[in-house]
Protein backbone atom coordinates (compact mmCIF):
# COMPACT_ATOMS: atom_id res chain seq x y z
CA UNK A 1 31.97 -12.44 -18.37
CA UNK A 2 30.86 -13.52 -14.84
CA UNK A 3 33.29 -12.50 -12.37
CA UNK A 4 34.32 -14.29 -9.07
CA UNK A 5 33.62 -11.30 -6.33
CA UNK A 6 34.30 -12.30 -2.75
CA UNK A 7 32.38 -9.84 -0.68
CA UNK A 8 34.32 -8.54 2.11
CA UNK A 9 33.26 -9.60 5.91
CA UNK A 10 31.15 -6.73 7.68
CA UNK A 11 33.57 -4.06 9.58
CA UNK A 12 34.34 -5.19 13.22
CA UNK A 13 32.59 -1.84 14.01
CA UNK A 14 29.21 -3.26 14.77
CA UNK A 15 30.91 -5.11 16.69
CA UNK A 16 31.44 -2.08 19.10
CA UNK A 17 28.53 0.45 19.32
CA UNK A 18 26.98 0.97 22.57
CA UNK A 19 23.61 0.87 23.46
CA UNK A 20 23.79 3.96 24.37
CA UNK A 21 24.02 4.98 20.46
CA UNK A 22 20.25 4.18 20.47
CA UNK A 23 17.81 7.13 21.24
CA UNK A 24 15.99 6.55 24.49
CA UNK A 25 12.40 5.26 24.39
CA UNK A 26 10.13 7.83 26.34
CA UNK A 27 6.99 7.38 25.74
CA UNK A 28 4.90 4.41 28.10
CA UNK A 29 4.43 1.24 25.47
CA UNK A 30 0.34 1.10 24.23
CA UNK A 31 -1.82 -0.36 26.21
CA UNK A 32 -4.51 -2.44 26.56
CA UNK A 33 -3.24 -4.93 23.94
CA UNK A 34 -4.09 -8.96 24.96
CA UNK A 35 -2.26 -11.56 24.30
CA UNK A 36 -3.52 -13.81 20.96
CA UNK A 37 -5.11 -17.06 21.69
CA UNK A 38 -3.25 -19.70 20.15
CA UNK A 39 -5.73 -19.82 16.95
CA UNK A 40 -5.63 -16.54 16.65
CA UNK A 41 -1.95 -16.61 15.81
CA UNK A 42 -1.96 -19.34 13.64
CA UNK A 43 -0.67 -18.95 10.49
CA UNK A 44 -2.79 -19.20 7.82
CA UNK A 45 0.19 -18.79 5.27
CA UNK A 46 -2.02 -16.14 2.66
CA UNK A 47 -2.54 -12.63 3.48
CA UNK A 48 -2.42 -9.24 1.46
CA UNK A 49 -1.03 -5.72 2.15
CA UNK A 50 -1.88 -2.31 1.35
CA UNK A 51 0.51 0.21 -0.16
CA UNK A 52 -1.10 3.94 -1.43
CA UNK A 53 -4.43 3.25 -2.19
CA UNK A 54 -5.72 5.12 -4.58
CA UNK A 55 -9.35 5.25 -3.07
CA UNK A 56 -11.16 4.93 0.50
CA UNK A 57 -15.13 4.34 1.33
CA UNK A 58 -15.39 5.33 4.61
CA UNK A 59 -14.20 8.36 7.08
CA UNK A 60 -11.22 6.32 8.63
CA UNK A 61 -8.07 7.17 7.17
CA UNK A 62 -6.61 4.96 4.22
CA UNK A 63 -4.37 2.95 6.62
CA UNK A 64 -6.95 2.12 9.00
CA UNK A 65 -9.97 1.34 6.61
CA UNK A 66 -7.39 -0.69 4.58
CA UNK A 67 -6.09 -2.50 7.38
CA UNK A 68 -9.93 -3.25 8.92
CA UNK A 69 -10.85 -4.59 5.59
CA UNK A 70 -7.78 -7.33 5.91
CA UNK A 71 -8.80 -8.27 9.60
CA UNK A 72 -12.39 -8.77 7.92
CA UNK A 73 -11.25 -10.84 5.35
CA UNK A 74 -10.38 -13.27 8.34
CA UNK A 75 -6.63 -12.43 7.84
CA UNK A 76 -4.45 -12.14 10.71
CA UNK A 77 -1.37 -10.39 9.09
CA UNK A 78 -0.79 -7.11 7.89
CA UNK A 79 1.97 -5.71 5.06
CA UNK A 80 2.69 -2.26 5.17
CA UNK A 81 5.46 0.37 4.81
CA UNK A 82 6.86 2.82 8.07
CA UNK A 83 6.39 5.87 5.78
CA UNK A 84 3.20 9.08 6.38
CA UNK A 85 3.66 9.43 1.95
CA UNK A 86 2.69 5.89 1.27
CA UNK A 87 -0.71 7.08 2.16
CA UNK A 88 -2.55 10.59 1.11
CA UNK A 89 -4.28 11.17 4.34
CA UNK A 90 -1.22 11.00 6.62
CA UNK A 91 1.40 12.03 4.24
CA UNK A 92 2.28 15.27 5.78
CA UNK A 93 3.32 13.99 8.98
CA UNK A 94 7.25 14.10 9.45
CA UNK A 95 8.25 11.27 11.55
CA UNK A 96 12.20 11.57 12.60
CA UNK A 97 12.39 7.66 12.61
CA UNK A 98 10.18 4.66 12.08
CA UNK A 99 10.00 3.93 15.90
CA UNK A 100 9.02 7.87 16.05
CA UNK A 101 6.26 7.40 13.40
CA UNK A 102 4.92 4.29 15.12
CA UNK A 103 4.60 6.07 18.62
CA UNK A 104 3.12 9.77 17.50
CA UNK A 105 0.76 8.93 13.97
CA UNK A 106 -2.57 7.91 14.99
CA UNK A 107 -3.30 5.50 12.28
CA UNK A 108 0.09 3.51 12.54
CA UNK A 109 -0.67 3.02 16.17
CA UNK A 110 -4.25 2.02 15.93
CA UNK A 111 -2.97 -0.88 13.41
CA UNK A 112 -0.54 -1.91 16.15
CA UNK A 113 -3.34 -2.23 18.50
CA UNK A 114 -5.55 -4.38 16.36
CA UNK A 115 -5.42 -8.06 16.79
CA UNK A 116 -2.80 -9.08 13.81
CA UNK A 117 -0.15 -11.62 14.35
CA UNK A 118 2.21 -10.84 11.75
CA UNK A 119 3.65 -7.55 10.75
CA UNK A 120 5.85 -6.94 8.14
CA UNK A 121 7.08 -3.54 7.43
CA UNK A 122 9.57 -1.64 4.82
CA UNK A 123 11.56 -0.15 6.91
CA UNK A 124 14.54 2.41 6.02
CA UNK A 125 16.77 4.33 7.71
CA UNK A 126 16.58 8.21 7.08
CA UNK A 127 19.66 9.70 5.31
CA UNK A 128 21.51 6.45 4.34
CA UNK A 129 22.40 5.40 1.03
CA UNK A 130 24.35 2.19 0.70
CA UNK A 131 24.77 2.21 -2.96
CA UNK A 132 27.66 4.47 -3.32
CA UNK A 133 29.59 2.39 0.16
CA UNK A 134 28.34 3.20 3.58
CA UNK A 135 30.70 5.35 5.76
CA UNK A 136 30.80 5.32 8.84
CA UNK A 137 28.55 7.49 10.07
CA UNK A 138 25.68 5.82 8.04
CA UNK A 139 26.79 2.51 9.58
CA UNK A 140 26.56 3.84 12.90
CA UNK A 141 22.98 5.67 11.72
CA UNK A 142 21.44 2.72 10.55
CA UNK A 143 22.21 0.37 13.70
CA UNK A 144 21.11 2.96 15.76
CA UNK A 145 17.56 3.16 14.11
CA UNK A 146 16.92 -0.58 13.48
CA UNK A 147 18.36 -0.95 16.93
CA UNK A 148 15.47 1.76 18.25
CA UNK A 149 12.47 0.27 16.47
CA UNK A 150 13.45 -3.62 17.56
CA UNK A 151 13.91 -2.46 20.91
CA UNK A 152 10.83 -0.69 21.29
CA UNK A 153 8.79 -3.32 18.87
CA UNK A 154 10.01 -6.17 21.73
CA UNK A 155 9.36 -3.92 24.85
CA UNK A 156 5.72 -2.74 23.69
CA UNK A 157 4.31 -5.88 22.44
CA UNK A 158 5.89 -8.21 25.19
CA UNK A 159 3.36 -10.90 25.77
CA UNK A 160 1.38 -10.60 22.54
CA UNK A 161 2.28 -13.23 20.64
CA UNK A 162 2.89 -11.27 17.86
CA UNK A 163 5.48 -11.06 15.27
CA UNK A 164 7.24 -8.31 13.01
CA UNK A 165 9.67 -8.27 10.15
CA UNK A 166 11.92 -5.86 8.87
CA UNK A 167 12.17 -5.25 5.05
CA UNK A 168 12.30 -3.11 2.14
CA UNK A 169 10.78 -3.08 -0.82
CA UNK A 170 12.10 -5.27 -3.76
CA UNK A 171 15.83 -4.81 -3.30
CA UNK A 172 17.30 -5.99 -6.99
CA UNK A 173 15.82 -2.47 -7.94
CA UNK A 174 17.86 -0.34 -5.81
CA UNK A 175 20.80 -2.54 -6.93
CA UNK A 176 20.65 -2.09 -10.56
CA UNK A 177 20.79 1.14 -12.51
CA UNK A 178 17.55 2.95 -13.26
CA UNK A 179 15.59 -0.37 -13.06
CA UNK A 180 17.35 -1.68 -15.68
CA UNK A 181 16.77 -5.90 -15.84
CA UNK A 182 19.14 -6.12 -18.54
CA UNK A 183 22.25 -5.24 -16.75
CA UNK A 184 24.81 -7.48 -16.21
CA UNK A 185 27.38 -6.05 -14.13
CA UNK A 186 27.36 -4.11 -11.23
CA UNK A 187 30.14 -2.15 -9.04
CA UNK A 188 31.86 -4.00 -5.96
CA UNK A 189 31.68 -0.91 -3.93
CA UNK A 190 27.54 -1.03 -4.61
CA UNK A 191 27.74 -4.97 -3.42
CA UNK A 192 29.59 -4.23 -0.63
CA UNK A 193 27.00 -1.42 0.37
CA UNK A 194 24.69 -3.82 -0.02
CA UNK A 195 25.88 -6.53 1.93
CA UNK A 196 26.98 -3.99 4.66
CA UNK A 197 23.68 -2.88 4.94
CA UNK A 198 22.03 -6.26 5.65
CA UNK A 199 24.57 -7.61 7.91
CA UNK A 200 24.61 -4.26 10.02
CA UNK A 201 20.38 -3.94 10.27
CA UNK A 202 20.87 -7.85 11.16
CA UNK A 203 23.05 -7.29 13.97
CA UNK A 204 20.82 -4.06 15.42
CA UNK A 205 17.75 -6.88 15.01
CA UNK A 206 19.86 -9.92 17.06
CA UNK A 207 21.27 -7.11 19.48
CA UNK A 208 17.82 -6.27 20.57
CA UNK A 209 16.48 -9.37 20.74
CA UNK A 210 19.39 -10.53 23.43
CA UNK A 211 19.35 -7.29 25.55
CA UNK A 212 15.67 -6.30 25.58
CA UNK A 213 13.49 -8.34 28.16
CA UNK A 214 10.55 -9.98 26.16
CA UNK A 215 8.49 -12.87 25.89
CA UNK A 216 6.44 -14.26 23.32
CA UNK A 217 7.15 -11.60 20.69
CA UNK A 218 8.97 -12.49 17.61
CA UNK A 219 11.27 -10.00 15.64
CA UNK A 220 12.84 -11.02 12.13
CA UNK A 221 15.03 -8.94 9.21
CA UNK A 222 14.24 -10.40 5.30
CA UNK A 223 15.22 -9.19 1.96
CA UNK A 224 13.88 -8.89 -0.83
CA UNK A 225 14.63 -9.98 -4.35
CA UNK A 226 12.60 -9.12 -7.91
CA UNK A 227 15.51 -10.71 -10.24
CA UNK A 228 15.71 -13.99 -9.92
CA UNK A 229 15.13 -15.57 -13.59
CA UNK A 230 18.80 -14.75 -15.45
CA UNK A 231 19.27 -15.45 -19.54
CA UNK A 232 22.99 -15.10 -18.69
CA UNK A 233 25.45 -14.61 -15.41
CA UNK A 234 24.70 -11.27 -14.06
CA UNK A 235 25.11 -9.48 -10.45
CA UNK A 236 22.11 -9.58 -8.88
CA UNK A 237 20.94 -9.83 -4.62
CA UNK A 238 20.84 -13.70 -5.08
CA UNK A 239 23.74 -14.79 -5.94
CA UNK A 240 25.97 -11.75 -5.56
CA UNK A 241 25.08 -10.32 -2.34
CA UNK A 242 22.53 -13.24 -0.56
CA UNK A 243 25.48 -15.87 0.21
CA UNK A 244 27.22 -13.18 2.31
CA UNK A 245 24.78 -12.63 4.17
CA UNK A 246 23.28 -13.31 7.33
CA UNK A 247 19.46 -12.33 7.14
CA UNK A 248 16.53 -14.49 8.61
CA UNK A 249 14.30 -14.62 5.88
CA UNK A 250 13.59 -13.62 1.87
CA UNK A 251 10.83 -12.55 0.26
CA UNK A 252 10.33 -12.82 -3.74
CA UNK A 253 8.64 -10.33 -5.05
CA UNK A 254 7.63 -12.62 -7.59
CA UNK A 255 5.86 -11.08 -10.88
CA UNK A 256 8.73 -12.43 -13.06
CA UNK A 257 8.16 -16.21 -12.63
CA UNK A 258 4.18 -15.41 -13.15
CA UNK A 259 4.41 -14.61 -17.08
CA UNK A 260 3.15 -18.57 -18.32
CA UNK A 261 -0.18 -19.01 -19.62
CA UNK A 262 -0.65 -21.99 -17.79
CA UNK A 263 -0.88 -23.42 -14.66
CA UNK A 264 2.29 -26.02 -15.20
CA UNK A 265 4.21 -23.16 -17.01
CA UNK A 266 3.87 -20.91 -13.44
CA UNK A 267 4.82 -23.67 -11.41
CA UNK A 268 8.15 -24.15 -13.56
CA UNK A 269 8.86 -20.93 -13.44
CA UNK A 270 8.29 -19.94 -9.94
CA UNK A 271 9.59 -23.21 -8.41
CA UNK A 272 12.89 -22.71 -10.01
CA UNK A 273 13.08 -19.36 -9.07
CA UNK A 274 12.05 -20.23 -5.25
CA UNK A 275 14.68 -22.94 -5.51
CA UNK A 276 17.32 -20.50 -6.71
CA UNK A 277 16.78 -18.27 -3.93
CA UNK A 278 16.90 -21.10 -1.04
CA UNK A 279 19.65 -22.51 -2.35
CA UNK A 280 21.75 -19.32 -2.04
CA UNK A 281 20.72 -18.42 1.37
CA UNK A 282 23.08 -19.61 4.33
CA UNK A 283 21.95 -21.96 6.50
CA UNK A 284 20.92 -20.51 9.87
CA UNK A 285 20.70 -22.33 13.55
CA UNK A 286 17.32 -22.11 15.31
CA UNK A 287 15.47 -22.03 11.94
CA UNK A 288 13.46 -24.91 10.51
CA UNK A 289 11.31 -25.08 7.04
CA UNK A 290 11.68 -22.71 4.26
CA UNK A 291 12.59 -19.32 4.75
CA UNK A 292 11.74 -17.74 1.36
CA UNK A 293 8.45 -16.62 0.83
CA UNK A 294 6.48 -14.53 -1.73
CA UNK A 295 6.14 -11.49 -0.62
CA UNK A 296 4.40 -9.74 -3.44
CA UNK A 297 2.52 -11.61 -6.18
CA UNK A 298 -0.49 -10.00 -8.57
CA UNK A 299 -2.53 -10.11 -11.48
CA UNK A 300 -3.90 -6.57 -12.51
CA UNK A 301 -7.08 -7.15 -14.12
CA UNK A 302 -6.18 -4.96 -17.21
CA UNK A 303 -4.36 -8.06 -17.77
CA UNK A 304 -6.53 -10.47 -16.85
CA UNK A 305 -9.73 -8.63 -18.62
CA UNK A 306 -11.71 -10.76 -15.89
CA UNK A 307 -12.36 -10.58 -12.21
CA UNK A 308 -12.72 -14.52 -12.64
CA UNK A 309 -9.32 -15.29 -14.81
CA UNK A 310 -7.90 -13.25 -12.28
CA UNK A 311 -8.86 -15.43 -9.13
CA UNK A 312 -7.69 -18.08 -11.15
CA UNK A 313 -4.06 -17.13 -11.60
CA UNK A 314 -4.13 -16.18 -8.05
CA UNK A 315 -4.78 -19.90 -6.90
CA UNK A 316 -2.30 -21.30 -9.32
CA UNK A 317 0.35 -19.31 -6.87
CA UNK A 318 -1.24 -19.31 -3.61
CA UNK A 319 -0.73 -23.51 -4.11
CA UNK A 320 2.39 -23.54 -6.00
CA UNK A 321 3.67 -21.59 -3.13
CA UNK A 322 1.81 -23.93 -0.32
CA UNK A 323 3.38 -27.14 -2.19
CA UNK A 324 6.96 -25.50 -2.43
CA UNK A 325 6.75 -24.88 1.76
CA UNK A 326 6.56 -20.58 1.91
CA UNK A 327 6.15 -19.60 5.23
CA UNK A 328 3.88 -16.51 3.99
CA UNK A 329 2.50 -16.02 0.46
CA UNK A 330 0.86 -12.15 0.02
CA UNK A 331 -1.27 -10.75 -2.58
CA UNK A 332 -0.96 -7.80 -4.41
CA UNK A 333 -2.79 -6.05 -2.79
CA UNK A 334 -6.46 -4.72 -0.99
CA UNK A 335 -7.00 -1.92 -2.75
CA UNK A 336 -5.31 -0.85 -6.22
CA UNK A 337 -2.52 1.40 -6.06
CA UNK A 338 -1.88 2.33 -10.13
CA UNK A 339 -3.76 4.09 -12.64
CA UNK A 340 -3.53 5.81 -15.64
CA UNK A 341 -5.36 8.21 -18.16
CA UNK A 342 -7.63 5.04 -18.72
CA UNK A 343 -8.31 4.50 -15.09
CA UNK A 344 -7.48 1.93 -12.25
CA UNK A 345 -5.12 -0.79 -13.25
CA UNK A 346 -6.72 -3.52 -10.99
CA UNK A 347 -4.61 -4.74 -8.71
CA UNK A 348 -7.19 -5.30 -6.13
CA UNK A 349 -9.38 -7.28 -3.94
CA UNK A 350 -11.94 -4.28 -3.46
CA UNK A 351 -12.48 -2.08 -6.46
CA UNK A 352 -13.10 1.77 -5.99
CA UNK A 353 -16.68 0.41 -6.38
CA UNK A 354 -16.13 -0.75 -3.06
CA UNK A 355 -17.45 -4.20 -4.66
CA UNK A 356 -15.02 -6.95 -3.07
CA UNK A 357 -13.55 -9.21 -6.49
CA UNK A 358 -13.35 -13.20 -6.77
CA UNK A 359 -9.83 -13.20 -5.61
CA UNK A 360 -11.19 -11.35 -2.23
CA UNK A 361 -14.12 -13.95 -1.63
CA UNK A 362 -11.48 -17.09 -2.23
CA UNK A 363 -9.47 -15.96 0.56
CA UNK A 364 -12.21 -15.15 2.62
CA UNK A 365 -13.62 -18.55 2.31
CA UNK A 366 -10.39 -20.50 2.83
CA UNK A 367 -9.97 -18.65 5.99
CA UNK A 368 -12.81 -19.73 7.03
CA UNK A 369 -12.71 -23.35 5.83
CA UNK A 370 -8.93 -23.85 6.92
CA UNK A 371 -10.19 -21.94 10.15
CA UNK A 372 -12.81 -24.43 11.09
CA UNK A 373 -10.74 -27.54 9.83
CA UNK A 374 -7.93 -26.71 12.51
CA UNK A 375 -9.94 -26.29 14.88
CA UNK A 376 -11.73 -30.10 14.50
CA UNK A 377 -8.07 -31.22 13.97
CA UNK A 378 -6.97 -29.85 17.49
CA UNK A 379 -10.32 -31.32 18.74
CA UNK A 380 -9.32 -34.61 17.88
CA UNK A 381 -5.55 -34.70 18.20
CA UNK A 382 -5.35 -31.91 21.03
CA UNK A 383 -3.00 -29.84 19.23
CA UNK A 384 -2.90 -28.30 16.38
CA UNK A 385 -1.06 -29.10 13.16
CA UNK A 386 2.27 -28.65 12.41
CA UNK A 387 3.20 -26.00 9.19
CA UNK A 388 3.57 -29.52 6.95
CA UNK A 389 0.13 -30.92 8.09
CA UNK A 390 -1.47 -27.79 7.28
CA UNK A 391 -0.09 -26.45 3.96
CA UNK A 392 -0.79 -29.93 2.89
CA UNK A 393 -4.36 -29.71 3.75
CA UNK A 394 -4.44 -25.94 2.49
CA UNK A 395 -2.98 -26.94 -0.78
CA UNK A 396 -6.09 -29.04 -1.57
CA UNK A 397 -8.02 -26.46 -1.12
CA UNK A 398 -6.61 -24.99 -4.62
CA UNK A 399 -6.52 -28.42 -6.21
């Protein structure tokens, strides 16, 4: 039986806390970065991330040689997580904060220096759990480390052009018991935690942004959901804790809605879902277009059996989620992450082959054929398209 659960407003607490809760910023900002041209930090809507790759072919570390394989695709956007252990090679560093792992690992900072636009990053905040209630102390923890990195993101990259988001990985997980997709009910104080948490990293994000001098360097928060689809009421992120909310954007992590065998069974599937989630998120001022985008979608090809069925289910999302409006729609992922006794799943662009898969070459070529096609449309119109103008055009591209 569904149950009508008012969450409760966030604590007038974070209302309160100083800025002098947040640890001082020592170290100079990097240098040397230039500001992106204005094509440069276009956005071209698809990208990719990379998440503990199970393989490397070269002597740069996984991050790096991952991340230079994206910018070579023609991508200008980069998905990864502010943790050492989500890749072998820099694992044993022990960062005491995302800002601090930013500013002391190599890799992370030669990432930051390359010329992406878009960032988005899991980010969490050591030694708080919100799924038992946040005290506090963890309240005051968590501001104080969103509140560090934002500050620092906006001071360093001042002038840039580019952008960074704030995230997690997919969020209905931590929500529910033991990943359990079957559960229907879950505790108020575990909402609450929830909703806490958001509102609190939201405020450290919009705090930042109002007291830290910058220019022409964007800073967002999103969630993310991975139970969208429902057979019956439950409690889950999108219609439990998403209304009472206040974040800037959601991703879908979206493998749920991807289980039709058909083009026009996907696109019912993840167009309601997409739908569902934009319809529960509050309306915000300053904010036009969607602001739900898919933030993970994949085919491994141990499903697939074929590099070539594989590209194809790709392009049945990347224009499903051009029609529908997403602001950002990201592949799973550059290099495969899983394998078992039987060997590499296949969720990939590059194999361990180091032999670069259909799915790789079709983004490579629609960067460079929506690439060239925006530039001749700001030769002719001296400016460049708006987000409509171009999905439209990139849509086609699928048809």
């Amino acid at each position: 039986m569904k149950r009508n659960l008012l969450l409760m407003p966030l604590l007038a607490w974070a209302l309160f806390v100083p800025i002098a809760a947040v640890n001082a910023i020592a170290e100079s900002p990097p240098q040397e970065l230039k500001e992106l041209e204005e094509l440069e930090r276009y956005n071209w809507v698809l990208g990719t991330q990379t998440f503990a790759p199970n393989y490397k072919h070269t002597e740069e570390t996984e991050l790096v040689e991952t991340a230079g394989r994206i910018r070579q695709m023609g991508s200008n956007l980069l998905k990864i997580a502010l943790d050492a252990g989500k890749f072998s090679d820099t694992k044993e560093f022990k960062a005491a904060s995302p800002t601090d792992l930013l500013k002391r690992e190599p890799s992370f900072g030669q990432v930051l220096q390359m010329d992406f636009t878009y960032y988005l990053f899991w980010v969490y905040t050591p030694g708080v759990h919100w799924q038992d209630g946040m005290s506090a102390e963890e309240k005051e923890r968590e501001y104080a480390c969103i509140k560090e990195l934002a500050v620092w993101l906006l001071s360093s990259f001042s002038g840039t052009g580019k952008e960074f988001y704030l995230g997690h990985w997919e969020g209905d997980w931590y929500l529910v018991d033991r990943y359990d997709r079957e559960q229907t009910i879950v505790s108020p104080t575990r909402l609450q935690g929830m909703a806490d948490w958001y509102n609190i990293r939201q405020k450290a994000v919009e705090d930042a942004l109002k007291e830290t001098p910058h220019h022409d360097v964007k800073l967002y928060q999103y969630a993310e959901l991975n139970l969208v689809r429902m057979k019956e009421p439950m409690d889950r992120i999108v219609n439990r804790v998403l209304p009472y909310v206040n974040v800037d954007y959601v991703s879908y992590s979206a493998y749920e809605s991807l289980e039709a065998g058909s083009y026009e069974g996907v696109r019912s599937l993840l167009e309601r879902s997409l739908d569902t989630i934009a319809n529960n998120l509050p309306r915000k001022e300053g904010f036009t277009g969607r602001r739900v985008f898919i933030g993970e979608y994949g085919f491994p090809l141990r499903q697939t059996q074929t590099p070539a069925e594989q590209e194809r289910r790709a392009r049945w999302v990347m224009r499903i989620g051009l029609e529908w409006g997403c602001p950002f729609i990201l592949y799973w992922q550059m290099y495969d992450n899983e394998k078992d006794a039987q060997g590499q799943l296949g969720f990939w662009m590059i194999d361990d082959k180091d032999e670069k898969q259909p799915v790789y070459k079709t983004h490579e070529r629609f960067y460079r054929e929506m690439k060239e096609w925006v530039r001749e449309f700001q030769t002719d119109k001296k400016r460049l398209p708006t987000p409509e103008e171009y999905r439209q055009k990139a849509a086609s591209f699928f048809k």
